[in-house]
N, C-alpha and C. Protein backbone atom coordinates (compact mmCIF):
# COMPACT_ATOMS: atom_id res chain seq x y z
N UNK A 1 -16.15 -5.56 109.08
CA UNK A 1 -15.34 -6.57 108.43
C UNK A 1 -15.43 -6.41 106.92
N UNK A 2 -14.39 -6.59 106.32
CA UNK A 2 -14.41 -6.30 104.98
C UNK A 2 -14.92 -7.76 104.34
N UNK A 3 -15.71 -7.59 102.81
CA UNK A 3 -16.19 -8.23 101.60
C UNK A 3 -15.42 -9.42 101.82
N UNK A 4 -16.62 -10.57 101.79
CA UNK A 4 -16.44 -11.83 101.41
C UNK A 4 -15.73 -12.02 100.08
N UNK A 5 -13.77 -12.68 100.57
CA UNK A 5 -13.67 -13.10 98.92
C UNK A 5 -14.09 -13.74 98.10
N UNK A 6 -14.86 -14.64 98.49
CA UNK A 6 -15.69 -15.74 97.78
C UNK A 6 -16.63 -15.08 96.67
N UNK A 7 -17.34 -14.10 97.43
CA UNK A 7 -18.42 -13.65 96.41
C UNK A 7 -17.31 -12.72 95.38
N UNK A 8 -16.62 -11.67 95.61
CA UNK A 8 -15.70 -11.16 94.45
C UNK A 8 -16.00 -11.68 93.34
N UNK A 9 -16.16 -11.15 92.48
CA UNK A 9 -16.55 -11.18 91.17
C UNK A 9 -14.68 -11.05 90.31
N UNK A 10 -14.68 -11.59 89.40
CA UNK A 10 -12.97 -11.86 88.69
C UNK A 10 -13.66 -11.59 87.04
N UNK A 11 -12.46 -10.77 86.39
CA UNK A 11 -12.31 -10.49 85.10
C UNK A 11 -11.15 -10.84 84.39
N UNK A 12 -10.88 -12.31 83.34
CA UNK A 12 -10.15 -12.43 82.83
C UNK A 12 -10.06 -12.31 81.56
N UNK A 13 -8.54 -11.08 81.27
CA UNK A 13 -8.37 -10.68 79.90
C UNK A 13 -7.31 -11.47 79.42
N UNK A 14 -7.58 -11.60 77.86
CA UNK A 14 -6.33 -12.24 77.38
C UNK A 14 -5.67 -10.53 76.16
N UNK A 15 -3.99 -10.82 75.84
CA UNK A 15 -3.63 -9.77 75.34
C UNK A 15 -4.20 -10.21 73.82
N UNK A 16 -4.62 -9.87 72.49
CA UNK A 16 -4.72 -10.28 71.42
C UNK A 16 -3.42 -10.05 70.89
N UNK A 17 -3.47 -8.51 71.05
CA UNK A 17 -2.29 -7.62 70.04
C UNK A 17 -1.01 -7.03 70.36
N UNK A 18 -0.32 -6.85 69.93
CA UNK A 18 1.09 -6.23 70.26
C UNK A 18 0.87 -4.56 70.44
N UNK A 19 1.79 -4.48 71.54
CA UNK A 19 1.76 -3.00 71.77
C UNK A 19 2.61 -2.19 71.08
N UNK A 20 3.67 -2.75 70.25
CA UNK A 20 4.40 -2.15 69.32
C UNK A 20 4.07 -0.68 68.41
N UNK A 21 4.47 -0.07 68.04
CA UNK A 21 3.80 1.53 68.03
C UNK A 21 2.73 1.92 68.41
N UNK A 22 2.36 1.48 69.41
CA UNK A 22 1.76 2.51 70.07
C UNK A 22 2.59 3.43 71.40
N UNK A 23 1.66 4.31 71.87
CA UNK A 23 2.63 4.78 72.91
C UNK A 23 2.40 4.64 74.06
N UNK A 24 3.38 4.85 75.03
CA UNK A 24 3.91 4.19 75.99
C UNK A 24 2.98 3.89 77.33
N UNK A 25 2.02 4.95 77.17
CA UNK A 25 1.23 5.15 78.12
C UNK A 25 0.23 3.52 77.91
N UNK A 26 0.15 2.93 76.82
CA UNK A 26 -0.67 1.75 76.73
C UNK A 26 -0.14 0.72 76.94
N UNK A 27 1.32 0.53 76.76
CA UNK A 27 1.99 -0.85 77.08
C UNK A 27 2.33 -0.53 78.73
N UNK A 28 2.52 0.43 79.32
CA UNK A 28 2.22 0.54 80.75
C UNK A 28 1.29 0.19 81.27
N UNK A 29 -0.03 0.92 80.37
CA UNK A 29 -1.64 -0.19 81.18
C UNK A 29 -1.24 -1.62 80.76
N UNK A 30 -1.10 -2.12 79.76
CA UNK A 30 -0.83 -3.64 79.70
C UNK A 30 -0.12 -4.09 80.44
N UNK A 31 1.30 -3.97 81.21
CA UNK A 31 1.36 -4.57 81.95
C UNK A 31 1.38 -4.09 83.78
N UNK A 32 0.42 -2.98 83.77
CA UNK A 32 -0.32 -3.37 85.43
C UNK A 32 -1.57 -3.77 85.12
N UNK A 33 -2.15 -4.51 83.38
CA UNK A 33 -3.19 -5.55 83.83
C UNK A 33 -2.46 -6.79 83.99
N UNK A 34 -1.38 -7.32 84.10
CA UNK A 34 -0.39 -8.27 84.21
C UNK A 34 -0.15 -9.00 82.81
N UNK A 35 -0.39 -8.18 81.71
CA UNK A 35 -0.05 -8.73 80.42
C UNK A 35 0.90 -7.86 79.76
N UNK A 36 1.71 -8.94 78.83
CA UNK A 36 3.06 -8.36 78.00
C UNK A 36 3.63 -9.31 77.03
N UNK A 37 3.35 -10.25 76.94
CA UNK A 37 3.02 -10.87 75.73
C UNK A 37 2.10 -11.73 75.16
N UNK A 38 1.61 -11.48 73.68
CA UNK A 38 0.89 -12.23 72.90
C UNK A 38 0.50 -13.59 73.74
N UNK A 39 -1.30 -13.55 73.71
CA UNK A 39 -2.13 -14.88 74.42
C UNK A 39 -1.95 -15.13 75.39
N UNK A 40 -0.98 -14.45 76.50
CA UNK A 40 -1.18 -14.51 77.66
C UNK A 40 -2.80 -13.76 78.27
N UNK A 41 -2.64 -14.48 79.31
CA UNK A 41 -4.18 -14.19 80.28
C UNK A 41 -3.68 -13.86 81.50
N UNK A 42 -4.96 -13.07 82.42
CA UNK A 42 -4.61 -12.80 83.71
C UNK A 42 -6.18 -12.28 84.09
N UNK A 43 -6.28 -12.74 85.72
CA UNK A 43 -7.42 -12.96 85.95
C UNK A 43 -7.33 -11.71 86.98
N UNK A 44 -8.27 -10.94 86.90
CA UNK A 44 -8.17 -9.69 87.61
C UNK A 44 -9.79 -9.43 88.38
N UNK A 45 -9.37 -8.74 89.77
CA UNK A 45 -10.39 -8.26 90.49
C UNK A 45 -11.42 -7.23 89.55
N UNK A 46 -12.99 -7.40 88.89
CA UNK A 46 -13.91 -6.61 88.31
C UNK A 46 -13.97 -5.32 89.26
N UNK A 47 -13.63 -4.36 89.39
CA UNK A 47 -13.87 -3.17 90.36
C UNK A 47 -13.87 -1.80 88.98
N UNK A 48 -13.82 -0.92 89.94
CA UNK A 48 -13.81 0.36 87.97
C UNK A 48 -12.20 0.40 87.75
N UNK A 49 -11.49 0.50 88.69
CA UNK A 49 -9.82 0.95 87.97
C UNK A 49 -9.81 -0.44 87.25
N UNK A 50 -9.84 -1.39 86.96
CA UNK A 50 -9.60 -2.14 86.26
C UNK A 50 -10.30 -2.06 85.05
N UNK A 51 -11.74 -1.66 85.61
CA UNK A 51 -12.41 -1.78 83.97
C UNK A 51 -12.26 -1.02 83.14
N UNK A 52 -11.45 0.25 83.87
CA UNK A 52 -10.99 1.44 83.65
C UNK A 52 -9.68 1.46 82.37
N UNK A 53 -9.07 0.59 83.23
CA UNK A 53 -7.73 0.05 82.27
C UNK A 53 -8.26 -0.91 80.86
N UNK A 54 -8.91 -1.63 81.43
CA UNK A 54 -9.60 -2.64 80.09
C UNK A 54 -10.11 -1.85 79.22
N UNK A 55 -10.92 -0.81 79.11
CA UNK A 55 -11.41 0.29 78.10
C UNK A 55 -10.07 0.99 77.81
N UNK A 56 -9.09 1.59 78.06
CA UNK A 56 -7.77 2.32 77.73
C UNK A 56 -7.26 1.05 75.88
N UNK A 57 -7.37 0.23 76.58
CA UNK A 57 -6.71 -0.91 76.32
C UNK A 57 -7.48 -1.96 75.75
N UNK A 58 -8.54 -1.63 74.91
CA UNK A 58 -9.86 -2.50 74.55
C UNK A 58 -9.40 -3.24 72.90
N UNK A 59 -8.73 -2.33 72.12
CA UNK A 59 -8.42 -2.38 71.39
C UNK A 59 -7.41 -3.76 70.92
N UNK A 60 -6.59 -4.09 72.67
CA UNK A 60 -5.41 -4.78 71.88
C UNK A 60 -5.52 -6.30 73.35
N UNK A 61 -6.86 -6.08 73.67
CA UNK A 61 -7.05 -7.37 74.45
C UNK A 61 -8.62 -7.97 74.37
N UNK A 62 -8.61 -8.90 75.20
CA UNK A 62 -10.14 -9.74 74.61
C UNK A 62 -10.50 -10.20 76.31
N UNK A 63 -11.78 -9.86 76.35
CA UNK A 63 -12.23 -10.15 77.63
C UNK A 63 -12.80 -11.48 77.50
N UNK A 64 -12.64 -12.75 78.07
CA UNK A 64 -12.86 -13.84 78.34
C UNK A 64 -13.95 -14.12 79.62
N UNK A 65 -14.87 -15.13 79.09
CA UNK A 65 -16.03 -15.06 80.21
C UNK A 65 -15.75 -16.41 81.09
């Protein structure tokens, strides 16, 4: 049987910064972390592809505890 959702552990990022010149490959990670504009948040499963994306993308979001 698969992992209790309860215990799942959750990582919510908020966007700080605009993805505006940068390139494309980063406003694509921004929004499959479900962000795309300024101070939005989104609460995401902690696993590595995510934390994976959050380091790509460290620069122009803020991890919230």
């Amino acid at each position: 049987m698969a992992k209790s959702e309860s215990k799942s552990k959750n990582i919510t990022v908020q966007q700080v910064a605009s993805p505006q010149r940068r390139p494309g490959e980063q406003r694509a990670t921004l929004v499959g972390l479900g962000l795309n504009k300024l101070h939005r948040t989104s609460t995401l499963p902690d696993n590595p592809s995510v934390r994976g994306m959050i380091a790509k993308v460290a620069h122009l979001i803020r991890v919230v505890e």
